[in-house]
Protein backbone atom coordinates (compact mmCIF):
# COMPACT_ATOMS: atom_id res chain seq x y z
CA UNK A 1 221.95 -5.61 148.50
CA UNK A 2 221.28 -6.31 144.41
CA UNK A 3 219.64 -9.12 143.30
CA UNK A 4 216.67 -10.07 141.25
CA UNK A 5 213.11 -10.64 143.13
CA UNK A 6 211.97 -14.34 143.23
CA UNK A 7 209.15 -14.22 145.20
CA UNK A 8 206.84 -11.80 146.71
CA UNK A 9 204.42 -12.64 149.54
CA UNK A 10 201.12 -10.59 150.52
CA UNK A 11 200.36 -8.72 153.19
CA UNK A 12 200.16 -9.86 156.43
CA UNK A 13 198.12 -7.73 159.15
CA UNK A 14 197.77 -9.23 162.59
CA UNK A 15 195.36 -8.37 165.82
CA UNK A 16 197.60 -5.46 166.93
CA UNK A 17 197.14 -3.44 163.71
CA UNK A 18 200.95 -4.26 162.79
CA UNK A 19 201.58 -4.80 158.95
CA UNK A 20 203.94 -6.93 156.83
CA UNK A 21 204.78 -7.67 153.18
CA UNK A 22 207.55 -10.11 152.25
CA UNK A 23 209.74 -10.89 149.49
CA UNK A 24 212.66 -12.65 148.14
CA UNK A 25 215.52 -11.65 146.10
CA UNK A 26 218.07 -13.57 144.95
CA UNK A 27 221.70 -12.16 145.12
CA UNK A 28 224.21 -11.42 142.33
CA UNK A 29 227.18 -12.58 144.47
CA UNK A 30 229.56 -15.66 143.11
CA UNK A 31 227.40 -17.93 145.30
CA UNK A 32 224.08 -16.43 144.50
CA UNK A 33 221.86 -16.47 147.80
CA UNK A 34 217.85 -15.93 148.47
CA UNK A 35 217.55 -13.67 150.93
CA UNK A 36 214.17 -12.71 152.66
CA UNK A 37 213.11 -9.01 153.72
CA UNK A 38 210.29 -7.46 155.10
CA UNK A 39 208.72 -4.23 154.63
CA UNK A 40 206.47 -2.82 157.15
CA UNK A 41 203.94 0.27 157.34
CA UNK A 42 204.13 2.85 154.41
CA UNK A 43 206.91 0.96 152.70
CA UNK A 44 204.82 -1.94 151.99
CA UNK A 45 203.59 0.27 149.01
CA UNK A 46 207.28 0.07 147.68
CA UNK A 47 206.62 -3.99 147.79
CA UNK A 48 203.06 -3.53 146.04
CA UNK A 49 205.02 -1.96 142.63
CA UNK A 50 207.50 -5.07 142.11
CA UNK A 51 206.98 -7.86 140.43
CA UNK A 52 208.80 -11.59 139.89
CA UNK A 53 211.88 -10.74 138.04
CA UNK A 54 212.83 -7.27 138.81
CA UNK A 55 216.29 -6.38 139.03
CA UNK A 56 216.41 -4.11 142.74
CA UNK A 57 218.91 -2.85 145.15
CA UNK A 58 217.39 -2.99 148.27
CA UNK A 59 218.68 -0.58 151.45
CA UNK A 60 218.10 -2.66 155.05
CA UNK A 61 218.31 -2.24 158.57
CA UNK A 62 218.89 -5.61 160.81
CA UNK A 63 216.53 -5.82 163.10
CA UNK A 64 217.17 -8.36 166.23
CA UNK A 65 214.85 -9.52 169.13
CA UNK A 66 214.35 -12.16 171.62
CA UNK A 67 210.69 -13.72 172.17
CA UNK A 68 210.06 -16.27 174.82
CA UNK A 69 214.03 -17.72 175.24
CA UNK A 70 214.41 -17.68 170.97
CA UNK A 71 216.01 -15.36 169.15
CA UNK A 72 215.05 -13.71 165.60
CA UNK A 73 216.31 -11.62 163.03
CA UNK A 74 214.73 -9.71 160.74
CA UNK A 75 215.90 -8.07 157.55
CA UNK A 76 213.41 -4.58 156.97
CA UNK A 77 213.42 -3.01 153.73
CA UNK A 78 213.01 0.75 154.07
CA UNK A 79 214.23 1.26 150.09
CA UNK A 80 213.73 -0.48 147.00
CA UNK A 81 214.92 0.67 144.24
CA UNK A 82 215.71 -0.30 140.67
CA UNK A 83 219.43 -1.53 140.23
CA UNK A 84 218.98 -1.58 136.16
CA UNK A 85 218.06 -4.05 133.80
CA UNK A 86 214.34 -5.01 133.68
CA UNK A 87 212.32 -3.25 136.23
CA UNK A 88 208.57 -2.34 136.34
CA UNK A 89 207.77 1.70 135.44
CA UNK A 90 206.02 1.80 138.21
CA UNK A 91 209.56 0.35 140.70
CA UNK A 92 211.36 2.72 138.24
CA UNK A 93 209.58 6.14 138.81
CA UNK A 94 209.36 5.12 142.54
CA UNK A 95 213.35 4.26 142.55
CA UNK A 96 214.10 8.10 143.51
CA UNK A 97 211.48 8.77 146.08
CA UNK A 98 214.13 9.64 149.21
CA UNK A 99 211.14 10.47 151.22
CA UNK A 100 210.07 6.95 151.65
CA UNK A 101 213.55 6.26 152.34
CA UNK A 102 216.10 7.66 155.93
CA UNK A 103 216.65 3.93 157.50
CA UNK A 104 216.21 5.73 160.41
CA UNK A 105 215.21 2.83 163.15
CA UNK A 106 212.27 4.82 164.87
CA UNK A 107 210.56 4.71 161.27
CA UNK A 108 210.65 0.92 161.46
CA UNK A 109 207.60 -1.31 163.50
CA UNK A 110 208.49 -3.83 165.83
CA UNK A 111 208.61 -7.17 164.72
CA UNK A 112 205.14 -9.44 166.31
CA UNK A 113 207.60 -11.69 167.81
């Protein structure tokens, strides 16, 4: 997904160790969107180089689970990288780093949930 960050939250760490960063981007599409990911464990550090305004292409897995009768989805970053434009060096030199990337679901936490 492309879009331009509008907000970035800080890390969250609860009781069980688990770790979470959030942020928003807002989509390029006709009807632009804000849509919400998360990044846990080593690719929080991906979420500590952006900054409000960066133009990104993030790469996602959908992450699903049901806790006490609700159900929640979760959108999980596992790249971030710069989709041109204006971008931070920092995003930029990190942009190419495939070994903080795969998607593979057993790299990804659980949510808390």
């Amino acid at each position: 997904m492309v879009g331009s960050v509008k907000l970035i939250e800080e890390t969250q760490t609860f009781a069980s160790g688990f770790s979470k960063r959030e942020f928003v981007i807002t989509t390029e599409d006709k009807y632009p969107q804000d849509v919400k990911f998360e990044a846990t464990k080593e690719k929080i550090e991906q979420v500590d180089r952006l900054k409000e305004g960066d133009h990104v292409k993030v790469s996602f897995n959908i992450r699903g689970n049901e806790y006490k009768g609700r159900y929640y989805v979760n959108l999980q970053a596992w790249k971030i990288e710069n989709a041109g434009g204006e971008v931070s060096p920092a995003l930029d030199a990190a942009g190419g780093d495939s070994a903080s990337g795969g998607g593979n679901l057993d790299d990804l936490e659980e949510s808390p949930f």
